[in-house]
PDB file of N, CA and C in Angstrom:
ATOM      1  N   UNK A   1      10.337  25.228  14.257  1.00  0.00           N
ATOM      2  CA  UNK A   1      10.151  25.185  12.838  1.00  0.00           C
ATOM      3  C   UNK A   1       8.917  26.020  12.478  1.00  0.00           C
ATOM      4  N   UNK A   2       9.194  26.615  11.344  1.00  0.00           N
ATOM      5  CA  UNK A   2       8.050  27.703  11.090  1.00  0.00           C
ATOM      6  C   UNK A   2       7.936  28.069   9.391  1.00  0.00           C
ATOM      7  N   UNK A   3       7.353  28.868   9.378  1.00  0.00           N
ATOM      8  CA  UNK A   3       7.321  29.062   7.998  1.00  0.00           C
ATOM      9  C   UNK A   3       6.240  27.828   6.795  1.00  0.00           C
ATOM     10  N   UNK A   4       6.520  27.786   5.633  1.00  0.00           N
ATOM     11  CA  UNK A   4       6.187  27.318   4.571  1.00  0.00           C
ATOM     12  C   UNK A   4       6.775  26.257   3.978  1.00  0.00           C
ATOM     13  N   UNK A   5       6.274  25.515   3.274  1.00  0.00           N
ATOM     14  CA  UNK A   5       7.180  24.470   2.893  1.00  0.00           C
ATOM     15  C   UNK A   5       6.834  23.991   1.148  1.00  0.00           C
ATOM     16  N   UNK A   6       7.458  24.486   0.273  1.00  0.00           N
ATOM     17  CA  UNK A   6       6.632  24.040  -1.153  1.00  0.00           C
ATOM     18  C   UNK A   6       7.213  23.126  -1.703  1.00  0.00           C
ATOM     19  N   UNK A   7       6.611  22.440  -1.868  1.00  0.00           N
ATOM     20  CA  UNK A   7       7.235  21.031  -2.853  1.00  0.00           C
ATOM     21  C   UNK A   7       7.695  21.565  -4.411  1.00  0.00           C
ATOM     22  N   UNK A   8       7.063  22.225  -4.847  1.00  0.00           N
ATOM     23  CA  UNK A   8       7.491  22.324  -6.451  1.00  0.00           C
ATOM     24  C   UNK A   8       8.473  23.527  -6.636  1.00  0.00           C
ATOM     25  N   UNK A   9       9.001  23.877  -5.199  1.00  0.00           N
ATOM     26  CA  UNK A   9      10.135  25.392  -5.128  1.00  0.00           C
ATOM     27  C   UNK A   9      11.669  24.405  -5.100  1.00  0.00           C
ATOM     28  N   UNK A  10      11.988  23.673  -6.027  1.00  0.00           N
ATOM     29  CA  UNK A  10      13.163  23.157  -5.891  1.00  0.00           C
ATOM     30  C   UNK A  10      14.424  23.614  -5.760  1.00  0.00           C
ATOM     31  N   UNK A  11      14.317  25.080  -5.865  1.00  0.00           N
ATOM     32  CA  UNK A  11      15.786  26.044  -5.668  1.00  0.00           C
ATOM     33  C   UNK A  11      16.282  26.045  -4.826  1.00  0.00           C
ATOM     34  N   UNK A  12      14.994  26.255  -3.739  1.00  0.00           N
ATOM     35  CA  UNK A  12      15.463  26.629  -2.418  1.00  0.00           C
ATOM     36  C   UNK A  12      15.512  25.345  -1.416  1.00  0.00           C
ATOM     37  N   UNK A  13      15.161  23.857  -1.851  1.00  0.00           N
ATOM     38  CA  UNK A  13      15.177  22.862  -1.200  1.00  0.00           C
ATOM     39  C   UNK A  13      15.798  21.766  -1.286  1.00  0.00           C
ATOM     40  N   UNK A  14      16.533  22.042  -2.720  1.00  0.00           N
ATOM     41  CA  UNK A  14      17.910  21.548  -2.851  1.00  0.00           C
ATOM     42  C   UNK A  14      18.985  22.215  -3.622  1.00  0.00           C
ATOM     43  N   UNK A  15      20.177  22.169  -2.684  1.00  0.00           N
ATOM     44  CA  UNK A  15      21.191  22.503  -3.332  1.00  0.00           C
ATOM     45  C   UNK A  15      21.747  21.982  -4.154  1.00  0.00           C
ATOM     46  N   UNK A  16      23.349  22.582  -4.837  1.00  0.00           N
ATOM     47  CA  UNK A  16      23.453  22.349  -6.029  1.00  0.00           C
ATOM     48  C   UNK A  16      22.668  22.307  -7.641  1.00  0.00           C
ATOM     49  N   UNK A  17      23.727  22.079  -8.516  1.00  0.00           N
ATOM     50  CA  UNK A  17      23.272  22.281  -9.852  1.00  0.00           C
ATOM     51  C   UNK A  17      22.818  21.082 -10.530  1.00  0.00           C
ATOM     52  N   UNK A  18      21.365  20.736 -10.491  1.00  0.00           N
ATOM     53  CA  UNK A  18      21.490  19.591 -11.528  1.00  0.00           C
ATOM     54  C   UNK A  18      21.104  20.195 -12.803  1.00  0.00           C
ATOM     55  N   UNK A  19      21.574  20.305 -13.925  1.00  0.00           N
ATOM     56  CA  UNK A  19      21.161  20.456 -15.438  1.00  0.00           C
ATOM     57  C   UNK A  19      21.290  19.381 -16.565  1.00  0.00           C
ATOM     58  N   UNK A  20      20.681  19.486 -17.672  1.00  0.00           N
ATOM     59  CA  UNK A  20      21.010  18.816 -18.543  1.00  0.00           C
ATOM     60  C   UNK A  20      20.638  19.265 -20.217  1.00  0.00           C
ATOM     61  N   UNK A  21      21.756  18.423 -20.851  1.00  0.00           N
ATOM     62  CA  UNK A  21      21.634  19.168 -21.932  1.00  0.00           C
ATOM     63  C   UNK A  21      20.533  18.110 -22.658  1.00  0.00           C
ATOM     64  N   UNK A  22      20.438  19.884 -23.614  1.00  0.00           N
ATOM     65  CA  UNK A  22      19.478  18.636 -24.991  1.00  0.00           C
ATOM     66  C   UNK A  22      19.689  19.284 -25.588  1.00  0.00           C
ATOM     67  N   UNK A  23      19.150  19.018 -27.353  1.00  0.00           N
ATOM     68  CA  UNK A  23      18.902  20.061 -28.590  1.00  0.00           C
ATOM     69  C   UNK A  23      18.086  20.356 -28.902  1.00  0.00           C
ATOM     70  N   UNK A  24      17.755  21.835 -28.999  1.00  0.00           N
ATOM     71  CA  UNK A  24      16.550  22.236 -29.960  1.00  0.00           C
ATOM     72  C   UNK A  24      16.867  23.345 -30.674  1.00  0.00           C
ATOM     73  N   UNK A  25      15.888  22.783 -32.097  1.00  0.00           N
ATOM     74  CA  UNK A  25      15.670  23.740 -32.617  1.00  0.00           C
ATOM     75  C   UNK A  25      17.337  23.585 -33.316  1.00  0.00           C
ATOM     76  N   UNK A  26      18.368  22.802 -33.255  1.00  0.00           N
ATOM     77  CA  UNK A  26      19.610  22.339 -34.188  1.00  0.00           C
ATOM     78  C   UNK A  26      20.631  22.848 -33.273  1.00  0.00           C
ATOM     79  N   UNK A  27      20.008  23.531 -31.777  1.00  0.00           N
ATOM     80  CA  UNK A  27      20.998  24.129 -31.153  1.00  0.00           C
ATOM     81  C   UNK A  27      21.262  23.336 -29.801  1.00  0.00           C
ATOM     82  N   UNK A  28      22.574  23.010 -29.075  1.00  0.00           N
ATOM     83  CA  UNK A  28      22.606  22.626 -27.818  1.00  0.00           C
ATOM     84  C   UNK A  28      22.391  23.589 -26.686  1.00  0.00           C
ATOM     85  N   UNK A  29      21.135  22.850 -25.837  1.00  0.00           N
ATOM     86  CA  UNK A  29      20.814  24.097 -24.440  1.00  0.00           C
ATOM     87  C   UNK A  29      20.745  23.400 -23.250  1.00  0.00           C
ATOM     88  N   UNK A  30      21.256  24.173 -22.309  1.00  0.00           N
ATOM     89  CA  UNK A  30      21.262  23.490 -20.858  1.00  0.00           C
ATOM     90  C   UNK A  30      20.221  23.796 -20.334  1.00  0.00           C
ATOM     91  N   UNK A  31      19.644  22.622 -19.611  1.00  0.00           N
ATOM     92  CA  UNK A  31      17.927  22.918 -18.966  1.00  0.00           C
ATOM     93  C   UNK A  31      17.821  23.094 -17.711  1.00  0.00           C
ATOM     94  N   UNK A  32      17.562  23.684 -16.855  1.00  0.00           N
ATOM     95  CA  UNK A  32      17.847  23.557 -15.407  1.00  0.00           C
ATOM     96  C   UNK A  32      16.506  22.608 -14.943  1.00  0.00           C
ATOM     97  N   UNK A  33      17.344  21.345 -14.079  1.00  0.00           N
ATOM     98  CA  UNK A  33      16.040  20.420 -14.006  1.00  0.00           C
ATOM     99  C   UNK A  33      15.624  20.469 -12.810  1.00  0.00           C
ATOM    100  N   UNK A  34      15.595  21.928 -12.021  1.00  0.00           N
ATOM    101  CA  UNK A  34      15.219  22.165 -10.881  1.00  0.00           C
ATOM    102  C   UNK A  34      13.728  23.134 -10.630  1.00  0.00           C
ATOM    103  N   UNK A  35      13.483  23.384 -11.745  1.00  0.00           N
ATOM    104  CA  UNK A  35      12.166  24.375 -12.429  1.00  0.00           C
ATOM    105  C   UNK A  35      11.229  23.730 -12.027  1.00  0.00           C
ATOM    106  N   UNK A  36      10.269  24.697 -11.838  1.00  0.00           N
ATOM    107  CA  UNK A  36       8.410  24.000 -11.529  1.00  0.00           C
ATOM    108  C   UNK A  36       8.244  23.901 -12.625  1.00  0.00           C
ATOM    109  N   UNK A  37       7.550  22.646 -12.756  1.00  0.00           N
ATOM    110  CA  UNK A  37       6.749  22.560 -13.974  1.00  0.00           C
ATOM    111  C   UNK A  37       5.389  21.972 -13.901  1.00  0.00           C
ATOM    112  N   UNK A  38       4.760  22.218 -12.422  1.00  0.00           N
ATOM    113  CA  UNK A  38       3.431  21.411 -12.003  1.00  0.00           C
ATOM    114  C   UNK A  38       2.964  22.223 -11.557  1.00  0.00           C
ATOM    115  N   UNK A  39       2.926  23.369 -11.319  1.00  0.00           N
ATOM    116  CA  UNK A  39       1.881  24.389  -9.980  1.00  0.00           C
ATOM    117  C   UNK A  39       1.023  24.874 -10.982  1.00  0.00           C
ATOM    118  N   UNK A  40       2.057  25.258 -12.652  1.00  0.00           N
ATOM    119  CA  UNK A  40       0.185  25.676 -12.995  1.00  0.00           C
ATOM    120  C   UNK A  40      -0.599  24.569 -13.133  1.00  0.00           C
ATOM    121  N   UNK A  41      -0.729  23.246 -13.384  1.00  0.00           N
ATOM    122  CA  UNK A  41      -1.224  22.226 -13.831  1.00  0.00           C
ATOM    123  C   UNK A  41      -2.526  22.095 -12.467  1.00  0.00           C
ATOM    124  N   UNK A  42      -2.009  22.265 -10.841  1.00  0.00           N
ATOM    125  CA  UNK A  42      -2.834  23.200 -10.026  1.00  0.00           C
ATOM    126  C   UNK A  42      -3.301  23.826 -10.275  1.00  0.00           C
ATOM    127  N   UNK A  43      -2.861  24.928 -10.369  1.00  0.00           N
ATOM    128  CA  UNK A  43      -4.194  26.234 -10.461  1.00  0.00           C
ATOM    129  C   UNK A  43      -4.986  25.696 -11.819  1.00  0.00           C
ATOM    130  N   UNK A  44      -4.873  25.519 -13.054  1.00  0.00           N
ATOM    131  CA  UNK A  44      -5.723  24.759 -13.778  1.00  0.00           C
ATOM    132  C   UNK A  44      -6.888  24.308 -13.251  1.00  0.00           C
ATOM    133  N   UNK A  45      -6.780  23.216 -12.437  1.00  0.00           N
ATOM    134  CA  UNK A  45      -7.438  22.194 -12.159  1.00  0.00           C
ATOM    135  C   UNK A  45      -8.653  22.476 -11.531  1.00  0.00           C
ATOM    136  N   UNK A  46      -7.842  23.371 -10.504  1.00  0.00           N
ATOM    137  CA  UNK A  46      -8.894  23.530  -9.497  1.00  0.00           C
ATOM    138  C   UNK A  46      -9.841  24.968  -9.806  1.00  0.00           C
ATOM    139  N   UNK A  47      -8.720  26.319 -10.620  1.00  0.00           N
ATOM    140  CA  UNK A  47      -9.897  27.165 -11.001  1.00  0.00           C
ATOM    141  C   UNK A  47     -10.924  26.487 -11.891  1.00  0.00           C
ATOM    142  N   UNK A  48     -10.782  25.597 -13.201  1.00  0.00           N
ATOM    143  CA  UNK A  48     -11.631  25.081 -13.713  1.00  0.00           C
ATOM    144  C   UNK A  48     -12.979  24.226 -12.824  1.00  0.00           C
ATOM    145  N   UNK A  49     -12.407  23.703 -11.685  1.00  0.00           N
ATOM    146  CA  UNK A  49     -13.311  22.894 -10.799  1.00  0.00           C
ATOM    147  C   UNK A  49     -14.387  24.211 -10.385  1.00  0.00           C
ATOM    148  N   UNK A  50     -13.729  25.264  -9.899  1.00  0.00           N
ATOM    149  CA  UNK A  50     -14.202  26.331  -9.309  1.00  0.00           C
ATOM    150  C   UNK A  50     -15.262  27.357 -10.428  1.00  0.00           C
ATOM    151  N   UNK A  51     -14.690  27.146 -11.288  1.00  0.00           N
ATOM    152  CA  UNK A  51     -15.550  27.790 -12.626  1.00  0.00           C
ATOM    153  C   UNK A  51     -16.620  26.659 -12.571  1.00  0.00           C
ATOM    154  N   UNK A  52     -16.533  26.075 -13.283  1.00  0.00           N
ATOM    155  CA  UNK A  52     -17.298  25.024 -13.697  1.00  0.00           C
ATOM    156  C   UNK A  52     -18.600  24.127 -12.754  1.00  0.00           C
ATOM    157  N   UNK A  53     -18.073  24.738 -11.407  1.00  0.00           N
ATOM    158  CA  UNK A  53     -18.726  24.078  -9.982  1.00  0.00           C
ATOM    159  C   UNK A  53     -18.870  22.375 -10.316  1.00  0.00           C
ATOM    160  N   UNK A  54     -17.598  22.550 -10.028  1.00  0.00           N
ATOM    161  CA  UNK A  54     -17.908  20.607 -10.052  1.00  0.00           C
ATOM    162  C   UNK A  54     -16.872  20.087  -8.933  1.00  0.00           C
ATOM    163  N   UNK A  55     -16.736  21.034  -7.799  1.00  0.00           N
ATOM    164  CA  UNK A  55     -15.467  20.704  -6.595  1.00  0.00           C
ATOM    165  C   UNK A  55     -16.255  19.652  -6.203  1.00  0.00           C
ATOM    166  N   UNK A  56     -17.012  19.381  -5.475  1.00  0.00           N
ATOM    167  CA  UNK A  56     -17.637  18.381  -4.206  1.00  0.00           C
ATOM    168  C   UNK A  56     -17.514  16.950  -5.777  1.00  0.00           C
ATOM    169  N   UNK A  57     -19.034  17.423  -6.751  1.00  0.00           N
ATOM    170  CA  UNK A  57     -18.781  15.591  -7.435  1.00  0.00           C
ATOM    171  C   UNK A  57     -18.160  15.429  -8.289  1.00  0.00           C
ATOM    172  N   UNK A  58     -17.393  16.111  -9.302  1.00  0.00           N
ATOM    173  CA  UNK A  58     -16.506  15.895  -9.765  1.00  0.00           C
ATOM    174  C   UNK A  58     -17.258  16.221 -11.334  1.00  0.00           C
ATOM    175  N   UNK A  59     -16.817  15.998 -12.273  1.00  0.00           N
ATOM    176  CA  UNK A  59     -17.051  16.101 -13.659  1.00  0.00           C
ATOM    177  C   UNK A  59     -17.373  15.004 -14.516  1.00  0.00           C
ATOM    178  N   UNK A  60     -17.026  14.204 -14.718  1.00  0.00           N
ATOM    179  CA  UNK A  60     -16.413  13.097 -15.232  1.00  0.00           C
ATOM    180  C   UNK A  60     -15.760  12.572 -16.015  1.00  0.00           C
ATOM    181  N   UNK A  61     -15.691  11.172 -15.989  1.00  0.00           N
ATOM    182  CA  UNK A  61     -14.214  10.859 -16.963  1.00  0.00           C
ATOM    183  C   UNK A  61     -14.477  11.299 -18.387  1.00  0.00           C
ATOM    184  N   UNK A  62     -15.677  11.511 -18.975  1.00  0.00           N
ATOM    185  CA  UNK A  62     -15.481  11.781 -20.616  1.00  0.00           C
ATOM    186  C   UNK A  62     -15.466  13.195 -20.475  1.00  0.00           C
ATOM    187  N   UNK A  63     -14.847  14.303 -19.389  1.00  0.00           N
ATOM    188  CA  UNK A  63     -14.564  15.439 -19.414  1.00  0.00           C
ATOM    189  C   UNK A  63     -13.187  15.752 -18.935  1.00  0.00           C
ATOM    190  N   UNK A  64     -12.800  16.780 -19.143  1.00  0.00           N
ATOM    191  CA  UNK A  64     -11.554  17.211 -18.949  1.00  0.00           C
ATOM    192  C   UNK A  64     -11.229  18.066 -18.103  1.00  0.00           C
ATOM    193  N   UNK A  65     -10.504  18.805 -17.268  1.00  0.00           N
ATOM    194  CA  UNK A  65     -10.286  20.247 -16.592  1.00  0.00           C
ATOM    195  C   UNK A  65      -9.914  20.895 -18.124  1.00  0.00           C
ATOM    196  N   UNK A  66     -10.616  22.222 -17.932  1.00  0.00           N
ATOM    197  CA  UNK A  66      -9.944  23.910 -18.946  1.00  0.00           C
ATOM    198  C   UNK A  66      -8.976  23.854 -18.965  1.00  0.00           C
ATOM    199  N   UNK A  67      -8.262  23.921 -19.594  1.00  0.00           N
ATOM    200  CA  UNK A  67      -6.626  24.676 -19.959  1.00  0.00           C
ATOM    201  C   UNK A  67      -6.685  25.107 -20.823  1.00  0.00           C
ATOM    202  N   UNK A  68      -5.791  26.354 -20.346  1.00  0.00           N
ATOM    203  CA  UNK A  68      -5.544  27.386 -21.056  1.00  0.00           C
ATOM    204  C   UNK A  68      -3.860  26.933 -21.681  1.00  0.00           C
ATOM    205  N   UNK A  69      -3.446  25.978 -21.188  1.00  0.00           N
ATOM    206  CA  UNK A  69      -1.548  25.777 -22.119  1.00  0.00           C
ATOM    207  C   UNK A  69      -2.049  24.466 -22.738  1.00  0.00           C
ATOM    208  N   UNK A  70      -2.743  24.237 -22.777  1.00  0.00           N
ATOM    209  CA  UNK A  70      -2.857  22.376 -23.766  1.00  0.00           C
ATOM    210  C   UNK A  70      -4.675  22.275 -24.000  1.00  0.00           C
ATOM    211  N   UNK A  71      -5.145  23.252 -23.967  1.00  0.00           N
ATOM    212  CA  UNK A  71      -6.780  22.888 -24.617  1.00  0.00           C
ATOM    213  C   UNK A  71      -6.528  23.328 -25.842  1.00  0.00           C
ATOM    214  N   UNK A  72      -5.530  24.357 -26.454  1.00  0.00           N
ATOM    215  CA  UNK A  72      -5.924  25.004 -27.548  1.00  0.00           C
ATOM    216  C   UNK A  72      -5.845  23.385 -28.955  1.00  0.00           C
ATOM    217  N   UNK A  73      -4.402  22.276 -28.489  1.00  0.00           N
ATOM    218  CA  UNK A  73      -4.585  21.398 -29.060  1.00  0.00           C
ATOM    219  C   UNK A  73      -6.074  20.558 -29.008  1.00  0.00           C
ATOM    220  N   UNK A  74      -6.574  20.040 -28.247  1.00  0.00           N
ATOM    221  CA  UNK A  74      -7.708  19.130 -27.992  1.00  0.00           C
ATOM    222  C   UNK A  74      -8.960  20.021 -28.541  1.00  0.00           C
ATOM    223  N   UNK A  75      -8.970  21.538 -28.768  1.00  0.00           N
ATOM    224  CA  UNK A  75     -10.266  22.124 -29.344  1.00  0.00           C
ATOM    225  C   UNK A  75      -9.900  22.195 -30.655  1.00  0.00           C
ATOM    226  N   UNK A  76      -8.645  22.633 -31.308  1.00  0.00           N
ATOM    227  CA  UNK A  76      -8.927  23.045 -32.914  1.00  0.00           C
ATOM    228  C   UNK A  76      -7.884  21.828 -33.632  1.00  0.00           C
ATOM    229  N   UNK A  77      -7.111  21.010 -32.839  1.00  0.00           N
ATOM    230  CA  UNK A  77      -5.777  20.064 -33.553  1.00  0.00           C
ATOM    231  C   UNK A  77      -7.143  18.798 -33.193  1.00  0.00           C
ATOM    232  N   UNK A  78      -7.541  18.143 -32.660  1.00  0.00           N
ATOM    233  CA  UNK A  78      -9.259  17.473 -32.862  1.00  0.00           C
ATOM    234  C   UNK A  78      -9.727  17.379 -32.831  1.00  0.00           C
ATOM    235  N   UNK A  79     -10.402  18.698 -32.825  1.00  0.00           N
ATOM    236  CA  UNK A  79     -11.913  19.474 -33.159  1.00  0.00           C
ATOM    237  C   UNK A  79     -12.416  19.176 -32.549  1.00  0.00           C
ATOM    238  N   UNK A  80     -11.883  19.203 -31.027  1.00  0.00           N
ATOM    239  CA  UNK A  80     -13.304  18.915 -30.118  1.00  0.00           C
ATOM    240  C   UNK A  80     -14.419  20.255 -29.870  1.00  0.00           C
ATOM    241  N   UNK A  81     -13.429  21.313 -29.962  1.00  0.00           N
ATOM    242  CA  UNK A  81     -13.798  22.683 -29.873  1.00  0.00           C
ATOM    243  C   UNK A  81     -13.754  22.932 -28.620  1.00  0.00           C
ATOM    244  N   UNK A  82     -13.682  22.156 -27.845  1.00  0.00           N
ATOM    245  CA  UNK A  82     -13.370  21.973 -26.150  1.00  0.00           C
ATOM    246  C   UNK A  82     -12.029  22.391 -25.608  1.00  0.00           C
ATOM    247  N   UNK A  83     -11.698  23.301 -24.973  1.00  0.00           N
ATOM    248  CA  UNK A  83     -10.294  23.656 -24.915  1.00  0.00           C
ATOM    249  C   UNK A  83     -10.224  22.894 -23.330  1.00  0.00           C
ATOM    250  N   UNK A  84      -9.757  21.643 -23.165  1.00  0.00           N
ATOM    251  CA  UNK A  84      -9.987  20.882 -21.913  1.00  0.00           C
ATOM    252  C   UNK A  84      -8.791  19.790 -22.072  1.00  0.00           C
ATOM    253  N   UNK A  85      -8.272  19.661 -21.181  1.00  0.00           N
ATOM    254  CA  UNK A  85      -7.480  18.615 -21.015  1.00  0.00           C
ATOM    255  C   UNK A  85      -7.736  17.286 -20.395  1.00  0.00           C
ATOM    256  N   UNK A  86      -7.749  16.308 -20.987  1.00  0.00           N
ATOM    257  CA  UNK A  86      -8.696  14.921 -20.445  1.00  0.00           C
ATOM    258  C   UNK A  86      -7.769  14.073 -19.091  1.00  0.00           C
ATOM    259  N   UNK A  87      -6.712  13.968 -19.414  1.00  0.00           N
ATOM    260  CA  UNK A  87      -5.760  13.204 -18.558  1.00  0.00           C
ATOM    261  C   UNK A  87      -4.460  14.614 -17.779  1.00  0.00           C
ATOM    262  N   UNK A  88      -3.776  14.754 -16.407  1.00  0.00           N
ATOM    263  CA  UNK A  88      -2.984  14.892 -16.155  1.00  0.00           C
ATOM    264  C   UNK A  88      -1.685  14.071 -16.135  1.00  0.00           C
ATOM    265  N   UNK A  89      -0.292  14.788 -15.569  1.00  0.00           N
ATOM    266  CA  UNK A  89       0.843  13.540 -15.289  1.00  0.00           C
ATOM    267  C   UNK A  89       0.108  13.304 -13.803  1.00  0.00           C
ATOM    268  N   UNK A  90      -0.281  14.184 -13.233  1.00  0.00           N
ATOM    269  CA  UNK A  90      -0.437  14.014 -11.553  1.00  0.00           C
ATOM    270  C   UNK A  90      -1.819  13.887 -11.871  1.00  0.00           C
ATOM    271  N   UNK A  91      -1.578  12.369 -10.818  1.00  0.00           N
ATOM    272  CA  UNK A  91      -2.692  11.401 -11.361  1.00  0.00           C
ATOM    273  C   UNK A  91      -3.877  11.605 -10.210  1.00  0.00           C
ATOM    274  N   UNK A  92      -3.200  12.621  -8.850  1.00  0.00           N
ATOM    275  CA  UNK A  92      -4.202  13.262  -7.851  1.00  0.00           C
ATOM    276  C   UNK A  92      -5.077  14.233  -9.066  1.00  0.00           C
ATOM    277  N   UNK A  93      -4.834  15.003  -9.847  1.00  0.00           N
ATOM    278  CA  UNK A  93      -5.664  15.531 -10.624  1.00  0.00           C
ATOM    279  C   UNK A  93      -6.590  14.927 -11.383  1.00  0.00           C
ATOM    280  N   UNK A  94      -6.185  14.154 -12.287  1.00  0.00           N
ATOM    281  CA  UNK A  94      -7.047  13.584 -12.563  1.00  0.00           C
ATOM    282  C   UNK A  94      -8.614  12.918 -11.662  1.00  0.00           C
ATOM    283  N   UNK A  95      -8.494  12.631 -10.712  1.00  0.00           N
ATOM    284  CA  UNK A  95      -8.807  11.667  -9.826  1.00  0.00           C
ATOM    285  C   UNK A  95     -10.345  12.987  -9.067  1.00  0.00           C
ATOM    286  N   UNK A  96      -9.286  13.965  -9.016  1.00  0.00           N
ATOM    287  CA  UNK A  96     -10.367  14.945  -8.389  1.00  0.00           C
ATOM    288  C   UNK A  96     -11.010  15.839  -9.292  1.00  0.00           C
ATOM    289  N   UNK A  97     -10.917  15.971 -10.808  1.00  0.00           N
ATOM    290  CA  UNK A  97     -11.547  16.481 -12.222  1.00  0.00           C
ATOM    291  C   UNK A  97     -12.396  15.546 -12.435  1.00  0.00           C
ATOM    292  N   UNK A  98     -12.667  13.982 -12.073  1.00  0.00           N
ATOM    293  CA  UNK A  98     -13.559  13.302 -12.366  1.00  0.00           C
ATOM    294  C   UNK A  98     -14.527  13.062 -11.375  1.00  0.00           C
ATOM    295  N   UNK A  99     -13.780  12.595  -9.947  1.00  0.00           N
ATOM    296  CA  UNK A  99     -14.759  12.598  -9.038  1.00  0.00           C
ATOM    297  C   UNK A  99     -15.114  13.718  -8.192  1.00  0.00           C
ATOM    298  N   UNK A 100     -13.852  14.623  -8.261  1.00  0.00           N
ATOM    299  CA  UNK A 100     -14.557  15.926  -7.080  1.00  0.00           C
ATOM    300  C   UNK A 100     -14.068  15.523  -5.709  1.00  0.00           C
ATOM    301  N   UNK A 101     -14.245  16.518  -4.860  1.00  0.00           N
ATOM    302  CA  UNK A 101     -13.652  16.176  -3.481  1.00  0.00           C
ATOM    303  C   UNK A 101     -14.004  15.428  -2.870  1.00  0.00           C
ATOM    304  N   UNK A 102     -16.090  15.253  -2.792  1.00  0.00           N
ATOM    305  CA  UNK A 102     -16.586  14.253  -2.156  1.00  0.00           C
ATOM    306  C   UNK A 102     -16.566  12.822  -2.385  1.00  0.00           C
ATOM    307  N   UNK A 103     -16.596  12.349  -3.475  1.00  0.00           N
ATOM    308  CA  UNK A 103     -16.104  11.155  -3.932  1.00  0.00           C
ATOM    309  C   UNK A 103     -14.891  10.850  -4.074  1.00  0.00           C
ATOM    310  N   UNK A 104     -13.836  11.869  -4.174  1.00  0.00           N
ATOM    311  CA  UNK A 104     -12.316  11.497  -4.194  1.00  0.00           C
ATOM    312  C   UNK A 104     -11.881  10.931  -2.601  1.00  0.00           C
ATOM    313  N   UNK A 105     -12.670  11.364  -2.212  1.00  0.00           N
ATOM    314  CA  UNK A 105     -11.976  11.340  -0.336  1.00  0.00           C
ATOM    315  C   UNK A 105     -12.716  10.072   0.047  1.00  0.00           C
ATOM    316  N   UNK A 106     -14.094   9.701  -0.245  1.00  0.00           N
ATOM    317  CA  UNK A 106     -14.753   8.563  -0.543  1.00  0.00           C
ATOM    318  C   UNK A 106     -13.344   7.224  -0.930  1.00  0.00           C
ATOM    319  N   UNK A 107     -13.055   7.593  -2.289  1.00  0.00           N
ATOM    320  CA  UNK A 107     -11.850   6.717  -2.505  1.00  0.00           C
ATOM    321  C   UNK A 107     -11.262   6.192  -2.427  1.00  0.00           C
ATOM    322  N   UNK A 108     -10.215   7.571  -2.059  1.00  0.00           N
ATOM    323  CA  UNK A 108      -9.221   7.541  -0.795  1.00  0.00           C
ATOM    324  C   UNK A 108      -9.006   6.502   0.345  1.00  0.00           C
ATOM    325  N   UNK A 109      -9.997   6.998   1.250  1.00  0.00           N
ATOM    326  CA  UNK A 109     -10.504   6.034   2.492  1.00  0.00           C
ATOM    327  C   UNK A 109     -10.568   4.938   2.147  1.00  0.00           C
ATOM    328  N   UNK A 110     -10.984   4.734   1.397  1.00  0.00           N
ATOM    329  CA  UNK A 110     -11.722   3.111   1.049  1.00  0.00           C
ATOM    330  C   UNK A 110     -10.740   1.811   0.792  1.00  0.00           C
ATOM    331  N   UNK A 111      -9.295   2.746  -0.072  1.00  0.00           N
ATOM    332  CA  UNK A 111      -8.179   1.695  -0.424  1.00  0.00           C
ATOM    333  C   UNK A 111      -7.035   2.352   0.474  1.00  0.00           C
ATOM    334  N   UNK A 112      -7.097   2.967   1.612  1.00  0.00           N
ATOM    335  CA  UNK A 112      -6.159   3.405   3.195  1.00  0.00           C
ATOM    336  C   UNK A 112      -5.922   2.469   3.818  1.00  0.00           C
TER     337      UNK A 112
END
């Protein structure tokens, strides 16, 4: 066994078609529910950690990681002026935007 293995490449790691419909916009569209929809929510996280130098302790909870696809709401829709996202769905993000690597792994261990 060799090679790579990506979790959020669902094309190539399962077969078949799952889709589903919905409406938008007054029109019916088929969605393919096999799409990434988490890797940028990664790179986010962690270039912001990397900008910001807050990898090892983290930031904290009354801060957010940068985004660039969902800060523009949280800076001018309620004026934080902060283009930052406070909460992720992936709750490993969150976890390491507040505490950072050294205290996340701290954590970790602690409830293993």
């Amino acid at each position: 066994m060799n090679g790579t293995f990506n979790i959020f490449n669902l094309e190539e790691n399962i077969s078949g078609t799952y889709t589903s419909e919905k409406i938008k916009e007054g029109k019916k569209i088929e969605e393919n529910l096999k799409i990434d929809t988490r890797t940028f929510l990664y790179e986010e996280v962690v270039s912001s950690a990397l900008k910001n130098d807050y990898v090892l302790f983290g930031r904290t909870p009354a801060r957010g990681n940068d985004s660039f696809y969902f800060g523009n709401f949280t800076a001018e829709e309620l004026g934080t002026k902060r283009y930052e996202r406070y909460s992720n769905e992936v709750s490993i993000l969150n976890i390491f935007t507040w505490t950072g690597f050294g205290w996340g792994c701290s954590i970790f261990f602690c409830f293993l």
